[in-house]
PDB file of N, CA and C in Angstrom:
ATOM      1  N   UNK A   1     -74.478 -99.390-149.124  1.00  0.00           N
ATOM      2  CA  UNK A   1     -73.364 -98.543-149.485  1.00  0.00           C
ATOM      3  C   UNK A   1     -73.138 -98.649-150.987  1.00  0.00           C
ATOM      4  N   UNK A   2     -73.444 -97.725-151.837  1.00  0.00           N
ATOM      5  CA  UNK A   2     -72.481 -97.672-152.951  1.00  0.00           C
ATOM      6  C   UNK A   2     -71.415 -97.733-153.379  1.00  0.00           C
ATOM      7  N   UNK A   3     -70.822 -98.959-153.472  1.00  0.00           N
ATOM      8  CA  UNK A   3     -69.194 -98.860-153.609  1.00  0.00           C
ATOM      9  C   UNK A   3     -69.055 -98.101-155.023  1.00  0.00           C
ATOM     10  N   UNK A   4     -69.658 -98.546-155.802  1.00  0.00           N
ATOM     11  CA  UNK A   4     -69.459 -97.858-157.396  1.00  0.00           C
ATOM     12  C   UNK A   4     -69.270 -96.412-157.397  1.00  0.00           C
ATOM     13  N   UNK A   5     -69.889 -95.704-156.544  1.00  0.00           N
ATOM     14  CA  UNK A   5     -69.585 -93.873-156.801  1.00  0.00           C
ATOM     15  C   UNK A   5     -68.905 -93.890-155.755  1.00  0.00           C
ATOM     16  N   UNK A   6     -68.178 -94.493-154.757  1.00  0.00           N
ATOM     17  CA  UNK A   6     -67.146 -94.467-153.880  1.00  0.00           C
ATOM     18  C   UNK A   6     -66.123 -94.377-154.320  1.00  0.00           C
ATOM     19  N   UNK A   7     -65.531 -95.533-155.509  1.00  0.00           N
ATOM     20  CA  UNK A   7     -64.433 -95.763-155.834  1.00  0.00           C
ATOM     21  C   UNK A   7     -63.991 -94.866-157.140  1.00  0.00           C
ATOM     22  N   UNK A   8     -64.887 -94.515-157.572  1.00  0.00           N
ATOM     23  CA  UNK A   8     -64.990 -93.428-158.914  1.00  0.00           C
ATOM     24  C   UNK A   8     -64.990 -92.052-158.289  1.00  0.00           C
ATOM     25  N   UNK A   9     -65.318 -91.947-157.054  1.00  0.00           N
ATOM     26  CA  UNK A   9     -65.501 -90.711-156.399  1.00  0.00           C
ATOM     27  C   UNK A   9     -63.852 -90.467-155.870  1.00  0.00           C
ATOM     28  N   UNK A  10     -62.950 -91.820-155.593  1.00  0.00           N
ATOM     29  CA  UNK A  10     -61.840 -91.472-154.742  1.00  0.00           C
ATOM     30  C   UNK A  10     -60.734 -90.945-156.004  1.00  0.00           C
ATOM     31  N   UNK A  11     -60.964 -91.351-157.234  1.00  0.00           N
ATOM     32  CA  UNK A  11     -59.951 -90.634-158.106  1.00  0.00           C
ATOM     33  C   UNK A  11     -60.293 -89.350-158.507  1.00  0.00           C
ATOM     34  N   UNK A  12     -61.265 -88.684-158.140  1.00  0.00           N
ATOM     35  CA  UNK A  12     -61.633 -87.002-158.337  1.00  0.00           C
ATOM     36  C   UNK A  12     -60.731 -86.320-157.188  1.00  0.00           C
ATOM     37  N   UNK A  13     -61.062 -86.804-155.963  1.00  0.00           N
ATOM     38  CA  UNK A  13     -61.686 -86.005-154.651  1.00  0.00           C
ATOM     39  C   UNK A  13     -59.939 -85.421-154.143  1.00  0.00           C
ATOM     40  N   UNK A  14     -60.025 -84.809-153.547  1.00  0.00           N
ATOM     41  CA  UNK A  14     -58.623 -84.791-152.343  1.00  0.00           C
ATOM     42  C   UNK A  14     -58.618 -85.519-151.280  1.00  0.00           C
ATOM     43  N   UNK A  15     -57.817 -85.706-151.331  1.00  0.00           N
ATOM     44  CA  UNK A  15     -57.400 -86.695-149.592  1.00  0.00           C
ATOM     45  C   UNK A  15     -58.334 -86.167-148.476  1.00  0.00           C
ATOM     46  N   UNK A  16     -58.499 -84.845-148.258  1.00  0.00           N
ATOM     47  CA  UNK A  16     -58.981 -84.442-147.252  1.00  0.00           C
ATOM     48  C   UNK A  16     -60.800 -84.567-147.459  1.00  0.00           C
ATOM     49  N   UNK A  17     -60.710 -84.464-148.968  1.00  0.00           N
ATOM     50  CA  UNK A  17     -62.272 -84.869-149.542  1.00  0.00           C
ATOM     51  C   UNK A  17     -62.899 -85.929-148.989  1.00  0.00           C
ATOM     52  N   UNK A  18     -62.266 -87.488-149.808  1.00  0.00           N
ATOM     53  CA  UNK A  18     -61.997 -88.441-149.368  1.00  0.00           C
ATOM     54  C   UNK A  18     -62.433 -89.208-148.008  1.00  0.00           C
ATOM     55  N   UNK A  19     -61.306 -88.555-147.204  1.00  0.00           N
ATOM     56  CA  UNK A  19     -61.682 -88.503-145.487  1.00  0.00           C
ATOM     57  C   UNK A  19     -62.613 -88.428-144.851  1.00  0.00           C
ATOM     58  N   UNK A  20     -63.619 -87.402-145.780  1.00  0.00           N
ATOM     59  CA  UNK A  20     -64.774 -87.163-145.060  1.00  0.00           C
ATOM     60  C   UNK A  20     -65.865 -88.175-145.731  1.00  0.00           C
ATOM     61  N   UNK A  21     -65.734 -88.735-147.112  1.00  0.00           N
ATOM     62  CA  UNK A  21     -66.947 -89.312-147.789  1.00  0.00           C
ATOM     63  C   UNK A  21     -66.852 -90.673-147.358  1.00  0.00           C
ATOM     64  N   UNK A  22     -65.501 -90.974-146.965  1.00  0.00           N
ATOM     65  CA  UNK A  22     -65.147 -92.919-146.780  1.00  0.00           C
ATOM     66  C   UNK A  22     -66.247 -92.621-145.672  1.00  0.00           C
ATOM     67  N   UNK A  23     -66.023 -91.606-144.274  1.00  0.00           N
ATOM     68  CA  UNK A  23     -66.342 -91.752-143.112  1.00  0.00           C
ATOM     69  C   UNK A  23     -67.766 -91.420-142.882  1.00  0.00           C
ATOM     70  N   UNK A  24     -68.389 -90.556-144.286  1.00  0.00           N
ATOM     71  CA  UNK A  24     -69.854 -90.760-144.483  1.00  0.00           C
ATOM     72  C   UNK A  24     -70.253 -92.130-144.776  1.00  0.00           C
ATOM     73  N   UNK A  25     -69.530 -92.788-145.444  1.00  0.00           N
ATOM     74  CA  UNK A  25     -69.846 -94.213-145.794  1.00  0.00           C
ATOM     75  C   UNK A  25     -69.846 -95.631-144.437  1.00  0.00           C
ATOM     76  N   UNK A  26     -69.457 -95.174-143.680  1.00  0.00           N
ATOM     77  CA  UNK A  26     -68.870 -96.026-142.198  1.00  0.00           C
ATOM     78  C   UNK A  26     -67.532 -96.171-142.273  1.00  0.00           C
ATOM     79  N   UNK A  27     -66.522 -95.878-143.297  1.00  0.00           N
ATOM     80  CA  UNK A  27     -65.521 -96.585-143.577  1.00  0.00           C
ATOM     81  C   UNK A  27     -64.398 -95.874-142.685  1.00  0.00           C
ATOM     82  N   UNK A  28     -63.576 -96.154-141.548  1.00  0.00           N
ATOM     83  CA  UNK A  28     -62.732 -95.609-141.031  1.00  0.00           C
ATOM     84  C   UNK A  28     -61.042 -95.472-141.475  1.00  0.00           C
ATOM     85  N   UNK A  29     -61.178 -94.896-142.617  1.00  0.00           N
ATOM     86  CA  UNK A  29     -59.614 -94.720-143.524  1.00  0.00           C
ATOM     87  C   UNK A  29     -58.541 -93.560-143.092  1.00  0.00           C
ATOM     88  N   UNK A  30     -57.650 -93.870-143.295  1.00  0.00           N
ATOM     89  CA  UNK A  30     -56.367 -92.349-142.607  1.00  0.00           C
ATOM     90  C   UNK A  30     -56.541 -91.837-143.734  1.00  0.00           C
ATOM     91  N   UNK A  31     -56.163 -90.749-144.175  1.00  0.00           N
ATOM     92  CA  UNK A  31     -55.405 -90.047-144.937  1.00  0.00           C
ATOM     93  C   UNK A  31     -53.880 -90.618-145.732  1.00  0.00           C
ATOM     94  N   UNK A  32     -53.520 -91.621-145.160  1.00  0.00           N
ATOM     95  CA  UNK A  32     -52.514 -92.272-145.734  1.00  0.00           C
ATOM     96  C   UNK A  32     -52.979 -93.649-146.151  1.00  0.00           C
ATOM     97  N   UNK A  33     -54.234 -94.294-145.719  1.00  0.00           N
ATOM     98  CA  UNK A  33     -54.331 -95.349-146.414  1.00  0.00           C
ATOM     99  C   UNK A  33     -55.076 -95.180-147.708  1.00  0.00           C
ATOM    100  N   UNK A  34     -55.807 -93.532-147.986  1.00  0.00           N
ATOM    101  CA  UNK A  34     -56.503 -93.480-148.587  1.00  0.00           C
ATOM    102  C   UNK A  34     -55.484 -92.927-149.677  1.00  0.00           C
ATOM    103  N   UNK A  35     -54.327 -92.835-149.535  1.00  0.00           N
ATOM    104  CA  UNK A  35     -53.053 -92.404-150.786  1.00  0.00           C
ATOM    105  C   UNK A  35     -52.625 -93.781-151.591  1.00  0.00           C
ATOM    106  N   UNK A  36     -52.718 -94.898-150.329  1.00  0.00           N
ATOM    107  CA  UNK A  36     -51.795 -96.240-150.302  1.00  0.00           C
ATOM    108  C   UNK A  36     -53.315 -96.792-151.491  1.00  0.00           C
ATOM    109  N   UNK A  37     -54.085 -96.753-151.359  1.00  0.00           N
ATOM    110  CA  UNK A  37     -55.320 -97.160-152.259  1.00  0.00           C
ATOM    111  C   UNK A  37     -55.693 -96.619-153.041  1.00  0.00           C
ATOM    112  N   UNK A  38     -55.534 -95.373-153.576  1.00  0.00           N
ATOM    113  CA  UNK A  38     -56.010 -94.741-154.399  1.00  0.00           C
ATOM    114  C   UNK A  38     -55.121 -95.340-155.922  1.00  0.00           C
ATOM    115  N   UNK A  39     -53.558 -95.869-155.794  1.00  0.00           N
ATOM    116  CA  UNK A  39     -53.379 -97.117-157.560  1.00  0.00           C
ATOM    117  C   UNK A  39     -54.224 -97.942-157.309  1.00  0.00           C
ATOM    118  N   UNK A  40     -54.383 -98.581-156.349  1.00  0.00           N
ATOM    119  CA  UNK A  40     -55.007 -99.932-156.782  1.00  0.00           C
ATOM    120  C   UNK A  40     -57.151 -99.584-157.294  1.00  0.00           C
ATOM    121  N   UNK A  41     -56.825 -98.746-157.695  1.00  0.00           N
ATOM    122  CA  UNK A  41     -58.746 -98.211-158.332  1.00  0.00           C
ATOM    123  C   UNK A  41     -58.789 -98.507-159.552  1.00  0.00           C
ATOM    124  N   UNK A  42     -57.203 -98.563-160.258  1.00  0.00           N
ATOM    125  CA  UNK A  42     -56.769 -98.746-161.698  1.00  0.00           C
ATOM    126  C   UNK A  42     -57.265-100.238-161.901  1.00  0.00           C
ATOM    127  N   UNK A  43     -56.927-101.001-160.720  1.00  0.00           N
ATOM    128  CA  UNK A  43     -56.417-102.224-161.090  1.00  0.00           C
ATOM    129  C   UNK A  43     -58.511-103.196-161.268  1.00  0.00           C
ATOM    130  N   UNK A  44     -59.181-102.354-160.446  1.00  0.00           N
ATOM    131  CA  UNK A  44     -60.581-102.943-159.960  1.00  0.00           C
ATOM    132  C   UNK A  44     -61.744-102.959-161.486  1.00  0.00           C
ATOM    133  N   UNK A  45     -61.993-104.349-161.591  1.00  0.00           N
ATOM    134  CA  UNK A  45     -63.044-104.263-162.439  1.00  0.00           C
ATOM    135  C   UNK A  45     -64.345-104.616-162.262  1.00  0.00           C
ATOM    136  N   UNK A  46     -65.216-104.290-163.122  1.00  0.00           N
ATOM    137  CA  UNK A  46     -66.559-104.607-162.693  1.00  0.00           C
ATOM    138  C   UNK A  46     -67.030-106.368-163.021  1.00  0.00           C
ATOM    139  N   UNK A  47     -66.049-106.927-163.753  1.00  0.00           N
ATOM    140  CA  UNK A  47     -66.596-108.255-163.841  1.00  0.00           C
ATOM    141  C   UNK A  47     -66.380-108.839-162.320  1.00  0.00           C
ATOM    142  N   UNK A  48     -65.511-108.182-161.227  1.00  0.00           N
ATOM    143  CA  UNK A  48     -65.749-108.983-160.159  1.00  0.00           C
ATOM    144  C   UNK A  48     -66.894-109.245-159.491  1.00  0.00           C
ATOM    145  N   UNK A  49     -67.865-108.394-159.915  1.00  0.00           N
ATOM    146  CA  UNK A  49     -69.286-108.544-159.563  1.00  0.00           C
ATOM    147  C   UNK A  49     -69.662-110.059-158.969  1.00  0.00           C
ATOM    148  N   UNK A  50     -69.267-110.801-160.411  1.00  0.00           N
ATOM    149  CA  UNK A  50     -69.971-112.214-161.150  1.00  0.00           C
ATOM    150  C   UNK A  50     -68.218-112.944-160.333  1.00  0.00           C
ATOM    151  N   UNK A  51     -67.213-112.439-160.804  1.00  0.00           N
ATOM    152  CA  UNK A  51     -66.651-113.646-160.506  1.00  0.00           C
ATOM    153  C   UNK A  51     -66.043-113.390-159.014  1.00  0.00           C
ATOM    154  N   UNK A  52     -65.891-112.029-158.487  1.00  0.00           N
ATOM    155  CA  UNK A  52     -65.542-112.516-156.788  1.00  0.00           C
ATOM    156  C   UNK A  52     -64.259-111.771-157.360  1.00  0.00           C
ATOM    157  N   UNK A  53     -63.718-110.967-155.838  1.00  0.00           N
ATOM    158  CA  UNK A  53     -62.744-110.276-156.139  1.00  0.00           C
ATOM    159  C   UNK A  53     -60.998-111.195-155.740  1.00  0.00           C
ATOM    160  N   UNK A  54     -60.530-111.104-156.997  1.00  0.00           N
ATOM    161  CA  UNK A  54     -58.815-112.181-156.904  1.00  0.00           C
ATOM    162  C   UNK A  54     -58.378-111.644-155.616  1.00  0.00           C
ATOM    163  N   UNK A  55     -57.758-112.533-155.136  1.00  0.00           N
ATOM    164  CA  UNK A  55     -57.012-112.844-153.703  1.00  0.00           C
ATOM    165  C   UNK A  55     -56.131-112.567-153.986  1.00  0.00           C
ATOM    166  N   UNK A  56     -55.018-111.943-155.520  1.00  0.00           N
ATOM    167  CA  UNK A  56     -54.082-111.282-155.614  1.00  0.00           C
ATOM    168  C   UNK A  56     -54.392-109.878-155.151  1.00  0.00           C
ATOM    169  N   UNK A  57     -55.786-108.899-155.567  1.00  0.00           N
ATOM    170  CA  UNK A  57     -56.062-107.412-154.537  1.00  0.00           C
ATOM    171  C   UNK A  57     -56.062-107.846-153.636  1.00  0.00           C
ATOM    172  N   UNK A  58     -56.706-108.688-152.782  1.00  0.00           N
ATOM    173  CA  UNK A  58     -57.491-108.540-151.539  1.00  0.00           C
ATOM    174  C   UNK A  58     -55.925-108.590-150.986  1.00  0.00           C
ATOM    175  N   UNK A  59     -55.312-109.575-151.570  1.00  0.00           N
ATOM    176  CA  UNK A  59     -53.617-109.096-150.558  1.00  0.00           C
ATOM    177  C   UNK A  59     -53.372-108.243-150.254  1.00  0.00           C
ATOM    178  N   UNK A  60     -52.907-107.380-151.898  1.00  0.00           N
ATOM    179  CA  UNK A  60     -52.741-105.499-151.287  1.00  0.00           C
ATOM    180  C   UNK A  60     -53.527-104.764-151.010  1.00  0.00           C
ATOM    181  N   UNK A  61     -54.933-105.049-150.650  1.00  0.00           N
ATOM    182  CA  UNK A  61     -55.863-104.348-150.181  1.00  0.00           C
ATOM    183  C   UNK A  61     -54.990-104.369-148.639  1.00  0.00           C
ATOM    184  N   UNK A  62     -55.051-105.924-148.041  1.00  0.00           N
ATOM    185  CA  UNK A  62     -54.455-106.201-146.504  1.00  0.00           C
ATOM    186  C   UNK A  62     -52.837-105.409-146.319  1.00  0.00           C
ATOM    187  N   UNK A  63     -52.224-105.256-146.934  1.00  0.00           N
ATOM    188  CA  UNK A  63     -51.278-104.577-146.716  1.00  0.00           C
ATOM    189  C   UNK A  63     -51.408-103.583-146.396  1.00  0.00           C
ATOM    190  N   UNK A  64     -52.434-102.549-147.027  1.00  0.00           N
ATOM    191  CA  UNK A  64     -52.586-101.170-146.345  1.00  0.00           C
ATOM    192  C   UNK A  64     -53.623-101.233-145.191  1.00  0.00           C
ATOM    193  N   UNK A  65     -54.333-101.981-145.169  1.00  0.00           N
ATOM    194  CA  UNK A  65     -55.920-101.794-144.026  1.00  0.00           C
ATOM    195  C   UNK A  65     -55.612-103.055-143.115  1.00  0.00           C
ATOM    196  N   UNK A  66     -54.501-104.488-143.233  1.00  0.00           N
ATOM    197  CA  UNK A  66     -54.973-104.970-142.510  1.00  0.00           C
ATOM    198  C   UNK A  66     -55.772-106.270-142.546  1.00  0.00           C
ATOM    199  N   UNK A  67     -55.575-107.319-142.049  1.00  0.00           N
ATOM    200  CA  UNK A  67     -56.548-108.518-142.351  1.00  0.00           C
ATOM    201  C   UNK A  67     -57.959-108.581-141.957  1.00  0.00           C
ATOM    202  N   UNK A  68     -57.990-108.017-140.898  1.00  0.00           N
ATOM    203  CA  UNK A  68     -59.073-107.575-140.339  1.00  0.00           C
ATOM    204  C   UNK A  68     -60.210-106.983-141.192  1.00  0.00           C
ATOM    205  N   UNK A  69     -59.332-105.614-141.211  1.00  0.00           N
ATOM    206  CA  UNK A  69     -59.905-104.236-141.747  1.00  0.00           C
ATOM    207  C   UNK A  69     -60.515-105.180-143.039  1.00  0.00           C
ATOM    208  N   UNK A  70     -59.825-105.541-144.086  1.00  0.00           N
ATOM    209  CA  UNK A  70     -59.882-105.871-144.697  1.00  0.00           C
ATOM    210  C   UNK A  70     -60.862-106.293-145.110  1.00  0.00           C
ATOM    211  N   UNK A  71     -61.164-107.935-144.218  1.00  0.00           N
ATOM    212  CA  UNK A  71     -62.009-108.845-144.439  1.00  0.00           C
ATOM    213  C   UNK A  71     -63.315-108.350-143.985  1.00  0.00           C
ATOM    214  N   UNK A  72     -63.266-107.249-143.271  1.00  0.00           N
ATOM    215  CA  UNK A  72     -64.927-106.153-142.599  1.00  0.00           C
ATOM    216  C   UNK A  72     -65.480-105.283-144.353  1.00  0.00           C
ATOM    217  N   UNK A  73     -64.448-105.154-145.085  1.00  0.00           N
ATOM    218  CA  UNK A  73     -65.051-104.211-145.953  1.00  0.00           C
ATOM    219  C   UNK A  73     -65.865-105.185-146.987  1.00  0.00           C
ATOM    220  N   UNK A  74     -64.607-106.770-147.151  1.00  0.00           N
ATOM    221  CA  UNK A  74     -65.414-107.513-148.046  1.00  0.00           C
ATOM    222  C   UNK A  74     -66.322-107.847-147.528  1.00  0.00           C
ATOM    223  N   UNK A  75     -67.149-108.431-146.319  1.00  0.00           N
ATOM    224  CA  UNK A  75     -68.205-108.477-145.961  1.00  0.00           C
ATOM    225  C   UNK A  75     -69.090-107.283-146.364  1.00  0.00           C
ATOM    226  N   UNK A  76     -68.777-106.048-145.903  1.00  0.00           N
ATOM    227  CA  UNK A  76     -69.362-105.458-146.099  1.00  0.00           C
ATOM    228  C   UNK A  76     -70.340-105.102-147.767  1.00  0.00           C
ATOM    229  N   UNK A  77     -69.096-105.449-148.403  1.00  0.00           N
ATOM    230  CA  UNK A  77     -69.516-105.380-150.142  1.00  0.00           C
ATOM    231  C   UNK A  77     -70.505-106.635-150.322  1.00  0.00           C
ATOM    232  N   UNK A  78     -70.164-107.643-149.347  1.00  0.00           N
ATOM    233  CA  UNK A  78     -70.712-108.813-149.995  1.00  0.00           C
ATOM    234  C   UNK A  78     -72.183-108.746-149.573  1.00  0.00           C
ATOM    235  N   UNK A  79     -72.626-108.328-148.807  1.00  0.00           N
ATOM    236  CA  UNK A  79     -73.775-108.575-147.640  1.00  0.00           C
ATOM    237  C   UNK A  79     -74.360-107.006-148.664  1.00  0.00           C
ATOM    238  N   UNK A  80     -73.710-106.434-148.900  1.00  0.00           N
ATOM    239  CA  UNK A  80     -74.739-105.068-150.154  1.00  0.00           C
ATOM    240  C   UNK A  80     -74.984-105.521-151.074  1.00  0.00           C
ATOM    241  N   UNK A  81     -74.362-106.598-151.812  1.00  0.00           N
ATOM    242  CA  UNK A  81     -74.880-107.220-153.082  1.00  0.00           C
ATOM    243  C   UNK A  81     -76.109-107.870-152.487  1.00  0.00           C
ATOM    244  N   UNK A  82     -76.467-108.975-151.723  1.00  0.00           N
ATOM    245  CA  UNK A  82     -77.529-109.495-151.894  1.00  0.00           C
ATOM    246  C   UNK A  82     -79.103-108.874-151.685  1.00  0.00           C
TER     247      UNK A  82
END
């Protein structure tokens, strides 16, 4: 999965855009979580690459998706890096 043209892709697109590309991606997002996430794209940098993403996002990541949800996507990112 490309997260990089995902997350650069979600500040262009419309919600309804969106909807359809998360769910090309596997990613099962509402329409409202994909509003509730679309500030926090401001906040994401690429040095997390190297150092691992702060447990201050991954909080408000869980607030909108969930601990669960959550912890499936960082796997998911993590298991595409190697």
């Amino acid at each position: 999965m490309d997260y990089t043209r995902l997350l650069l892709e979600m500040k262009k697109r419309s919600d309804e855009e969106m909807l359809k590309m998360s769910r090309a991606y596997g990613l099962d997002f509402t329409v409202e979580e994909i509003r509730q996430l679309r500030p926090l794209l401001d906040e994401i940098s690429m040095h997390w690459i190297l150092t691992g993403v702060p447990e201050s996002f991954i909080s408000k990541v869980e607030r909108v998706l969930g601990q669960k949800r959550t912890n499936q996507l960082l796997d998911d990112y993590l298991n595409m890096r190697k």
